[in-house]
C-alpha atoms as a PDB file:
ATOM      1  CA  UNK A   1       0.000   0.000   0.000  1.00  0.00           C
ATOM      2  CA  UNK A   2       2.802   2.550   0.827  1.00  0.00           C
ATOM      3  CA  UNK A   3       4.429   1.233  -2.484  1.00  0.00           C
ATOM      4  CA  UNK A   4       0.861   2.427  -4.186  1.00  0.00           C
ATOM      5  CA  UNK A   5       1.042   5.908  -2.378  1.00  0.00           C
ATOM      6  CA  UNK A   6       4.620   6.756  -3.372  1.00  0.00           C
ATOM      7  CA  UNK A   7       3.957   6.028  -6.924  1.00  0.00           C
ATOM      8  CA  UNK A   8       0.765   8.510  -7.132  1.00  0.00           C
ATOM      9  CA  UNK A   9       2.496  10.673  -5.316  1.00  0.00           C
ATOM     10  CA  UNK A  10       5.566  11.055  -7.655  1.00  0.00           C
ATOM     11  CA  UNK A  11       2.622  10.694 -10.421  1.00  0.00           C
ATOM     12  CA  UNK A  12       0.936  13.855  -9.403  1.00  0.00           C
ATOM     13  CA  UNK A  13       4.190  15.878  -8.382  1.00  0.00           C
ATOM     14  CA  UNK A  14       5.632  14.758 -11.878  1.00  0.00           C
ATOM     15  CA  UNK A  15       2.178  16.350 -13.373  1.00  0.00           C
ATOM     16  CA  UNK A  16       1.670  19.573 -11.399  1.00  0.00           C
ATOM     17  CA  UNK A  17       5.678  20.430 -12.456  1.00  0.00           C
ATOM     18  CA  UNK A  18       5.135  19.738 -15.825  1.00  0.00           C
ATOM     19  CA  UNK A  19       1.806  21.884 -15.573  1.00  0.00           C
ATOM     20  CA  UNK A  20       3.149  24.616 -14.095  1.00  0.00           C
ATOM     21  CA  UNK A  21       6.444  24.868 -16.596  1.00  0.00           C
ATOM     22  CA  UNK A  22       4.258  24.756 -19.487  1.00  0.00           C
ATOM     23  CA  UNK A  23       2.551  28.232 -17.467  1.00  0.00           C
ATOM     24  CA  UNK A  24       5.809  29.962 -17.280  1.00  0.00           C
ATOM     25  CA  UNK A  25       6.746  28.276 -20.665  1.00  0.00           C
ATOM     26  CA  UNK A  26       3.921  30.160 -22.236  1.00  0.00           C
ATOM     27  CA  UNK A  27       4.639  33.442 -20.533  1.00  0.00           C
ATOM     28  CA  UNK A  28       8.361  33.109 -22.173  1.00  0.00           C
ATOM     29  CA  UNK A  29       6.580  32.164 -25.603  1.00  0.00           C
ATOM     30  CA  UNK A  30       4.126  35.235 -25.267  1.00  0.00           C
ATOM     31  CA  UNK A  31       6.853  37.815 -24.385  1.00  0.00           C
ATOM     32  CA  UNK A  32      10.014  37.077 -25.045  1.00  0.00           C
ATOM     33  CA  UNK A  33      11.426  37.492 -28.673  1.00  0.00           C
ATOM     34  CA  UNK A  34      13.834  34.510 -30.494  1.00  0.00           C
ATOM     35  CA  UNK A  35      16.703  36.945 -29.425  1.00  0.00           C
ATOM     36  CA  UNK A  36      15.699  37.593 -25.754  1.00  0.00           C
ATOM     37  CA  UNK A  37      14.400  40.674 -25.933  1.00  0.00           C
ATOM     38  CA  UNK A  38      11.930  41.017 -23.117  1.00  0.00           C
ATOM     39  CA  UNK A  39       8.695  42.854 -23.257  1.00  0.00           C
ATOM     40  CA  UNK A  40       7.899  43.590 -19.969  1.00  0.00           C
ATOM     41  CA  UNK A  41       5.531  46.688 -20.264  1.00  0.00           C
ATOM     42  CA  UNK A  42       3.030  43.885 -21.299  1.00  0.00           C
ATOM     43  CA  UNK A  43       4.249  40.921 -19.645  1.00  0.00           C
ATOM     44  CA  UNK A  44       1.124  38.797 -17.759  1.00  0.00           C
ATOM     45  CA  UNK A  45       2.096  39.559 -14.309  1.00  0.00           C
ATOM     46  CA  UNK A  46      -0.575  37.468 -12.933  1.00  0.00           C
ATOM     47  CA  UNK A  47      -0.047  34.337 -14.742  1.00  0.00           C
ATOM     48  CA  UNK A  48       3.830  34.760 -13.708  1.00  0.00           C
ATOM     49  CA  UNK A  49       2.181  34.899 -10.122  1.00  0.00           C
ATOM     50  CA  UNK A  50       0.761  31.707 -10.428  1.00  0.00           C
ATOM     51  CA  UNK A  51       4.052  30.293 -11.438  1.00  0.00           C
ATOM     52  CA  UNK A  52       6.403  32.250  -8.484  1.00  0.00           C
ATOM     53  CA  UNK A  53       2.911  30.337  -6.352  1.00  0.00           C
ATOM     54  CA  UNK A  54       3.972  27.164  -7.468  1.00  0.00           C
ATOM     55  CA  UNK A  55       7.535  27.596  -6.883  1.00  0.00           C
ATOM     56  CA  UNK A  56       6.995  28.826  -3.220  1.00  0.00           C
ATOM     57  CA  UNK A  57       5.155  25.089  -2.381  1.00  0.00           C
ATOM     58  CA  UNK A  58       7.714  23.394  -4.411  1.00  0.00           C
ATOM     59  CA  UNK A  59      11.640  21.908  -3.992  1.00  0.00           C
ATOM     60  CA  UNK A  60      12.909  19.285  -5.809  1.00  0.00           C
ATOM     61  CA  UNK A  61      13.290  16.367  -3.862  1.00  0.00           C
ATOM     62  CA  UNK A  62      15.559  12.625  -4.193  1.00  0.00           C
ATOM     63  CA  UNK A  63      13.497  11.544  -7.022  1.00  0.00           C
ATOM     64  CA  UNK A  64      13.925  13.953  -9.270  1.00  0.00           C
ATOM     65  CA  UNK A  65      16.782  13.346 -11.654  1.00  0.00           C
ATOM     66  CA  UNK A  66      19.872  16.144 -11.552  1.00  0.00           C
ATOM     67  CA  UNK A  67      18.661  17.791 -14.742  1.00  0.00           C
ATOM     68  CA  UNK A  68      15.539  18.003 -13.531  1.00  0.00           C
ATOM     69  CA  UNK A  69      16.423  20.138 -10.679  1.00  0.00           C
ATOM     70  CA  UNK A  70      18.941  22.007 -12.798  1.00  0.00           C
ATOM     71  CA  UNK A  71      15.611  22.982 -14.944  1.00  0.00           C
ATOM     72  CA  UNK A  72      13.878  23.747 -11.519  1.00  0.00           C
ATOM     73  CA  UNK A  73      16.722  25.794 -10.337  1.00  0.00           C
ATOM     74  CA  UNK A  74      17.540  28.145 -13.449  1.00  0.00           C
ATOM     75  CA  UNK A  75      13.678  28.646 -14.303  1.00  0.00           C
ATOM     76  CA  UNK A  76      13.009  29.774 -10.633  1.00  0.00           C
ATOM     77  CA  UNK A  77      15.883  32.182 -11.229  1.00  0.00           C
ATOM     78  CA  UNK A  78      14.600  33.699 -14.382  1.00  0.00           C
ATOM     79  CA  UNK A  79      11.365  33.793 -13.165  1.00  0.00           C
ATOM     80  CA  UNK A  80      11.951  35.991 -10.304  1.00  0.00           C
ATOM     81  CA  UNK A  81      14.149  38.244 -12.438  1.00  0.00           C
ATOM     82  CA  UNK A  82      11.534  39.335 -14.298  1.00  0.00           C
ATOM     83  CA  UNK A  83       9.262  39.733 -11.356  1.00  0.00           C
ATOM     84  CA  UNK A  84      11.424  41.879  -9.876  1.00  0.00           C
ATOM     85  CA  UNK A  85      12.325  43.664 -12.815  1.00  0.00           C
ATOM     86  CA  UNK A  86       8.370  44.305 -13.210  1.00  0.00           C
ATOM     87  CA  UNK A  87       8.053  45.489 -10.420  1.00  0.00           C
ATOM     88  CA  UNK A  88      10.748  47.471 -10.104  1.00  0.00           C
ATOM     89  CA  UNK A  89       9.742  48.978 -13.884  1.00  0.00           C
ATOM     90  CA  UNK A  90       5.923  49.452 -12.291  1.00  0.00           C
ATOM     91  CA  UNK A  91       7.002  51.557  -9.776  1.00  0.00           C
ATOM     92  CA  UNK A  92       9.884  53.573 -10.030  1.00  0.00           C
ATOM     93  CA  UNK A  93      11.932  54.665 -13.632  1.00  0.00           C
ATOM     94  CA  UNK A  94      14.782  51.789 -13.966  1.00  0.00           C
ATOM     95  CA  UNK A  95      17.301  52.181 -17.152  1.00  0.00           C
ATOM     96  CA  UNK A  96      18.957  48.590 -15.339  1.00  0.00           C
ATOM     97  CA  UNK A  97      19.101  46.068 -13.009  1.00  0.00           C
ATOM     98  CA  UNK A  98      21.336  48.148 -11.501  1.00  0.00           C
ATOM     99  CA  UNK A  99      19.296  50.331 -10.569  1.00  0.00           C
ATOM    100  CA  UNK A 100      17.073  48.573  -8.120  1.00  0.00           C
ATOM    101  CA  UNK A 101      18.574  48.590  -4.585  1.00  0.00           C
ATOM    102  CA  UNK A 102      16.842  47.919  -1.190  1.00  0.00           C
ATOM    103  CA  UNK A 103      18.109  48.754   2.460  1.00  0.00           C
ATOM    104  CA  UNK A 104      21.627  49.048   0.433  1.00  0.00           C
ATOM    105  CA  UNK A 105      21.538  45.388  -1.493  1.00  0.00           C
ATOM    106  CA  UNK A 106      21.682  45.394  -4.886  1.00  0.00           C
ATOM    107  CA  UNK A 107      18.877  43.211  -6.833  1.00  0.00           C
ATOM    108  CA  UNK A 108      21.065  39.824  -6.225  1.00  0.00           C
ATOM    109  CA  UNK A 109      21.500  40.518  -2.838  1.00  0.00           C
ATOM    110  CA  UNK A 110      17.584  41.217  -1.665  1.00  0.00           C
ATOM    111  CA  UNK A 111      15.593  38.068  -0.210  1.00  0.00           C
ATOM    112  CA  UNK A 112      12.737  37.874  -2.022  1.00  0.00           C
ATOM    113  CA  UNK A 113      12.382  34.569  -3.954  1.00  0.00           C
ATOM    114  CA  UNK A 114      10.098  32.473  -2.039  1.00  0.00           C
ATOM    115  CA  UNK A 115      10.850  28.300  -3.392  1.00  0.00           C
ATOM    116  CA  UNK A 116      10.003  25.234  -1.239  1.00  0.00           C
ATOM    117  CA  UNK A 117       8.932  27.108   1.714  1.00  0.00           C
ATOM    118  CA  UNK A 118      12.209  29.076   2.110  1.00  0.00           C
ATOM    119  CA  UNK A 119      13.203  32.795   0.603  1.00  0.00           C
ATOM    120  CA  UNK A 120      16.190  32.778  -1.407  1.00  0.00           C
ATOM    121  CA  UNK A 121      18.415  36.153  -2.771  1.00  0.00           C
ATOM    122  CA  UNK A 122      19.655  35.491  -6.591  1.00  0.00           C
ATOM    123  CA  UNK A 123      22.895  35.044  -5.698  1.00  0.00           C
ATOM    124  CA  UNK A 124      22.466  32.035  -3.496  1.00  0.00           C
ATOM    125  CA  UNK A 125      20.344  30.385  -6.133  1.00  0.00           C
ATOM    126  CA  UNK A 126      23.026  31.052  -8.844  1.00  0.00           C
ATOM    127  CA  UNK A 127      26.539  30.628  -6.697  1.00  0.00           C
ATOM    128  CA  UNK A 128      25.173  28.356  -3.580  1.00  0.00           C
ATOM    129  CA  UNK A 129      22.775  25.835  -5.560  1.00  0.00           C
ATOM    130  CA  UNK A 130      23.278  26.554  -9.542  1.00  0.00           C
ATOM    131  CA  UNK A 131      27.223  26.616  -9.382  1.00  0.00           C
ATOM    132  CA  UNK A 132      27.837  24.176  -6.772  1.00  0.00           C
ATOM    133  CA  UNK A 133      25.363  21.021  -7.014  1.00  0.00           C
ATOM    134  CA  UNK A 134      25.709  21.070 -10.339  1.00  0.00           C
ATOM    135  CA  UNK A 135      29.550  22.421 -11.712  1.00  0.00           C
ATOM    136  CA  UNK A 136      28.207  23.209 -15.278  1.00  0.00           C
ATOM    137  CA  UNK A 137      29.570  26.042 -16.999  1.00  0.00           C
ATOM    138  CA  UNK A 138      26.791  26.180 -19.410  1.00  0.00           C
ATOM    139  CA  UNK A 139      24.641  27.605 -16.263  1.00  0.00           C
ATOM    140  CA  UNK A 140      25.767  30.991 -17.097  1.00  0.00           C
ATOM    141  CA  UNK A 141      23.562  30.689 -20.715  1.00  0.00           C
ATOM    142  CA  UNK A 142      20.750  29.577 -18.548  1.00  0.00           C
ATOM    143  CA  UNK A 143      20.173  31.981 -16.188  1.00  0.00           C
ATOM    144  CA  UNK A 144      19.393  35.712 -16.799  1.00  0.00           C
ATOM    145  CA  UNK A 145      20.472  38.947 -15.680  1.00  0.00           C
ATOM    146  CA  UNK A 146      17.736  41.318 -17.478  1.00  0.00           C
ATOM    147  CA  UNK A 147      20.832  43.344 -19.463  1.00  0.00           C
ATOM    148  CA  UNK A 148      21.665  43.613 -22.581  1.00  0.00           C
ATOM    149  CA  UNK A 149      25.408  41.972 -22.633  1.00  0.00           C
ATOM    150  CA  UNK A 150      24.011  38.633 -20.617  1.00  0.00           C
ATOM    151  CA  UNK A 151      23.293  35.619 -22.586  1.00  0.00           C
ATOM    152  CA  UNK A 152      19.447  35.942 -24.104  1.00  0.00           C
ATOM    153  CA  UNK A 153      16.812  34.845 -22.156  1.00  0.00           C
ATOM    154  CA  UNK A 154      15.607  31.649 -23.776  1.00  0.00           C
ATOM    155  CA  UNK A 155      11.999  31.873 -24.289  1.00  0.00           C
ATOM    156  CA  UNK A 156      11.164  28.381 -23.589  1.00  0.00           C
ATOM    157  CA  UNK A 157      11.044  27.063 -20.192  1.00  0.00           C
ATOM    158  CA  UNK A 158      13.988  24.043 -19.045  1.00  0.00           C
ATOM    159  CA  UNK A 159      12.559  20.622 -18.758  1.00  0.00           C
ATOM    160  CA  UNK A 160      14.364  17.815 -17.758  1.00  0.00           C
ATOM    161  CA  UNK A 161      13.934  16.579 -21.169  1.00  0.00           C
ATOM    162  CA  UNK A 162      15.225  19.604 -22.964  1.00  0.00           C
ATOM    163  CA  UNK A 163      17.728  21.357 -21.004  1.00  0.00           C
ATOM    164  CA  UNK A 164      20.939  19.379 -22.088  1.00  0.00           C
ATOM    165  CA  UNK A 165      20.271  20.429 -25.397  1.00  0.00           C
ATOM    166  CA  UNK A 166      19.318  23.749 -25.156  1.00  0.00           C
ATOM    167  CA  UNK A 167      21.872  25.174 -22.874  1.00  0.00           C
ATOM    168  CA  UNK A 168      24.178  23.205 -25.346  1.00  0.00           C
ATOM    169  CA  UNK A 169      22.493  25.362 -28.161  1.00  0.00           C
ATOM    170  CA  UNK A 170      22.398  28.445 -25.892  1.00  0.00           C
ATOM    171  CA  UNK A 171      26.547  28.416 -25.275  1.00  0.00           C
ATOM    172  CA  UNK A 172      27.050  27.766 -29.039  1.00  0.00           C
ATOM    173  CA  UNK A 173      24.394  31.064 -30.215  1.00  0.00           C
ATOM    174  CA  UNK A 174      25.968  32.724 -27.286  1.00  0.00           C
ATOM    175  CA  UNK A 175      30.192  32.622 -27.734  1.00  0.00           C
ATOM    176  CA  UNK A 176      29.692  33.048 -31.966  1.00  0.00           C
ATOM    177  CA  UNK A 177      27.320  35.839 -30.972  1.00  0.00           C
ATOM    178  CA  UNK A 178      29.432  38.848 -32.433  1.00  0.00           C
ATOM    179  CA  UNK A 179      28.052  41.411 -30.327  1.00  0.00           C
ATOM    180  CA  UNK A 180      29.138  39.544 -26.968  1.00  0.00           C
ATOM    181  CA  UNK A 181      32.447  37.689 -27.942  1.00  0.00           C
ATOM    182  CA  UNK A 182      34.827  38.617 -30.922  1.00  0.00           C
ATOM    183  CA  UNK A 183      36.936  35.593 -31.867  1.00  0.00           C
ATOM    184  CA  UNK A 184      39.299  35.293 -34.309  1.00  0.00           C
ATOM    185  CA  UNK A 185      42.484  33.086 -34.454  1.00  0.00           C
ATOM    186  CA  UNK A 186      44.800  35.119 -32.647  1.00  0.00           C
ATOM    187  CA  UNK A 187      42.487  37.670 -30.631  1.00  0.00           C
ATOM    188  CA  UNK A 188      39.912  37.533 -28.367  1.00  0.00           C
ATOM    189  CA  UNK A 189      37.682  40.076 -27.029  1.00  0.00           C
ATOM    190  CA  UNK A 190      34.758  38.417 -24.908  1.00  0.00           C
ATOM    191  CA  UNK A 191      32.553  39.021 -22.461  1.00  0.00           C
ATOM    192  CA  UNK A 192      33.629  39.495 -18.967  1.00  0.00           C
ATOM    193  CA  UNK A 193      31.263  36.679 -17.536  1.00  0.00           C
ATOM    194  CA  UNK A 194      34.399  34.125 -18.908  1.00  0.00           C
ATOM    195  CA  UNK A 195      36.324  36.142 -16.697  1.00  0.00           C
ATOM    196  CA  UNK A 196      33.760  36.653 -13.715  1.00  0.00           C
ATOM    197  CA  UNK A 197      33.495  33.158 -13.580  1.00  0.00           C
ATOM    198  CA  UNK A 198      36.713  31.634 -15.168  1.00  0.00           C
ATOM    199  CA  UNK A 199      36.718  28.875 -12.780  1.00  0.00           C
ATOM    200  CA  UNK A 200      33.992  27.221 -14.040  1.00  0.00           C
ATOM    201  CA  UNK A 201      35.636  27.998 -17.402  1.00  0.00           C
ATOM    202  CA  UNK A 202      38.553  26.098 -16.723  1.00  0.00           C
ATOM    203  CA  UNK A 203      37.947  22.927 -14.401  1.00  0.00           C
ATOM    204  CA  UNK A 204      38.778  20.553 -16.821  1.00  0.00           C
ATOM    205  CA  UNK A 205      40.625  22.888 -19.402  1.00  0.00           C
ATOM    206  CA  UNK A 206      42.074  25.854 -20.401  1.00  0.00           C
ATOM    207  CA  UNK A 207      39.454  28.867 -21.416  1.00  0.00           C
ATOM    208  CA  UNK A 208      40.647  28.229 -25.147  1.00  0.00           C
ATOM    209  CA  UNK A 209      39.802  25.070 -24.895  1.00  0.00           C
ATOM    210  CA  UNK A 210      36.327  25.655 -23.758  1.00  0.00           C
ATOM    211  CA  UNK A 211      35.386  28.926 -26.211  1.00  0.00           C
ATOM    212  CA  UNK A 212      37.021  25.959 -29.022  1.00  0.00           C
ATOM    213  CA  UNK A 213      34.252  23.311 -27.869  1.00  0.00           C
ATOM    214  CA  UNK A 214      31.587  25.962 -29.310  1.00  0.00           C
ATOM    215  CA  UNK A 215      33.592  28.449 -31.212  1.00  0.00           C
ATOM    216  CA  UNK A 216      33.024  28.309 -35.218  1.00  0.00           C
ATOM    217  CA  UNK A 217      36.365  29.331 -35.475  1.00  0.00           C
ATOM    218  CA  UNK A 218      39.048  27.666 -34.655  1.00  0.00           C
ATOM    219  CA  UNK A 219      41.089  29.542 -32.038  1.00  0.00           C
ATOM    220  CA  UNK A 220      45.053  29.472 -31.367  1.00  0.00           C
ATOM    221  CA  UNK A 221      45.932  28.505 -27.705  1.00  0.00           C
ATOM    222  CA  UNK A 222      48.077  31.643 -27.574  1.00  0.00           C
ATOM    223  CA  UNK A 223      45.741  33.739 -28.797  1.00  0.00           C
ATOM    224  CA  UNK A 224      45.568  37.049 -26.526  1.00  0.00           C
ATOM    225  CA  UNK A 225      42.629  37.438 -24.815  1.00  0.00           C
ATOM    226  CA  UNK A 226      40.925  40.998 -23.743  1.00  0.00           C
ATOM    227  CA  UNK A 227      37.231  41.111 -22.198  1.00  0.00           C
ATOM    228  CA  UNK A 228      34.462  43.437 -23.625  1.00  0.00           C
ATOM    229  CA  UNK A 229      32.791  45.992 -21.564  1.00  0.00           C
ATOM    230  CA  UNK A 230      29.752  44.806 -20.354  1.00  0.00           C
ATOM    231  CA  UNK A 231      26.321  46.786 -21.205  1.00  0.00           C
ATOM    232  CA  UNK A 232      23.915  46.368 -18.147  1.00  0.00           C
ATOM    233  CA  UNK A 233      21.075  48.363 -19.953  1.00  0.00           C
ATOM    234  CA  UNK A 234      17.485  46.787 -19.876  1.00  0.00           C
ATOM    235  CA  UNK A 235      16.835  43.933 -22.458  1.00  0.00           C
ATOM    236  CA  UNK A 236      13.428  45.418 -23.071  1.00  0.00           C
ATOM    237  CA  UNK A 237      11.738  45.859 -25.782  1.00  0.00           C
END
């Protein structure tokens, strides 16, 4: 009998998740272009509620599979992004991220992102749970940070199903992307997140070898390397 409750249990977990992502799935579909450009002015604030709803009842727990809760982690990051970014637009005049600040904390540093019971700031979601359980570089591609120099905000929703592959496709768009990297044989001039977080760059390899696992060109290993300055205006429509 206890056999019988787990399995409907894990049955009606596995549907309400994959209910709910197809909610903030849709909200990414409805207002976010191909290139990540965000429209926020019209963005459904209450559907998003529903989602950020879900996510507050909600942690992944020992049955879920590790890119499962990789999907749960970087959609519950994005997701609150943009809430906060809406509300942040809704009430005051923002030109960035950078702009919002509360009791002194920057927008990664505010608690405010409610999942499984407990409140979260961005950061720990991204360095504490994103960088750590997992030690996947192609995390930075996944999560946003509402500005135009971060990687595009996909516009579909991670799935355990999908997320290999996308994140694969994301770092691939994002390092031949000539407005954030510049490659060439002999010089590069990328984006500073390879140098923010060149550690997870280089576990295994040098950062040439990584940009090379993507790159369409093919690059020198002593190519000089130089890092772009990084726009933090809006990605708004």
């Amino acid at each position: 009998m206890k056999k019988i409750f787990l399995i409907l249990a894990i049955t009606f977990y596995t549907h309400l998740t994959s209910a709910q992502t197809s909610v903030f799935n849709n909200l990414l579909q409805a207002h976010v272009s191909e290139n990540g450009v965000v429209d926020y002015k019209n963005f459904d604030g209450v559907k998003l509620k529903q989602y950020l709803n879900y996510l507050e009842k909600t942690s992944p727990d020992k049955t879920w599979s590790i890119n499962k809760q990789k999907a749960f982690w970087i959609n519950a990051y994005n997701a609150n992004t943009i809430y906060l970014m809406l509300h942040a637009i809704d009430t005051k005049k923002i030109k960035s991220i950078l702009d919002i600040k509360e009791k002194g904390k920057n927008a990664w540093k505010i608690s405010f992102a409610k999942v499984g019971g407990k409140t979260y700031t961005l950061d720990y979601i991204e360095h504490e749970i994103l960088r750590k359980k997992f030690s996947d570089p192609k995390i930075h591609v996944g999560v946003n940070c509402a500005s135009i120099s971060c990687p595009k905000l996909f516009n579909v929703a991670f799935t355990e199903n999908n997320i290999e592959a996308n994140l694969q496709k994301l770092m691939t768009e994002f390092i031949n992307d000539v407005s954030k990297n510049k490659l060439s044989q002999n010089k590069l001039q990328i984006s500073l997140i390879f140098d923010w977080f060149k550690e997870d760059f280089t576990k295994n390899s040098s950062l040439i070898d990584y940009l090379n696992q993507y790159s369409k060109i093919k690059i020198m290993p002593t190519a000089k390397i130089s890092y772009l300055e990084y726009d933090w205006g809006l990605n708004n429509k």
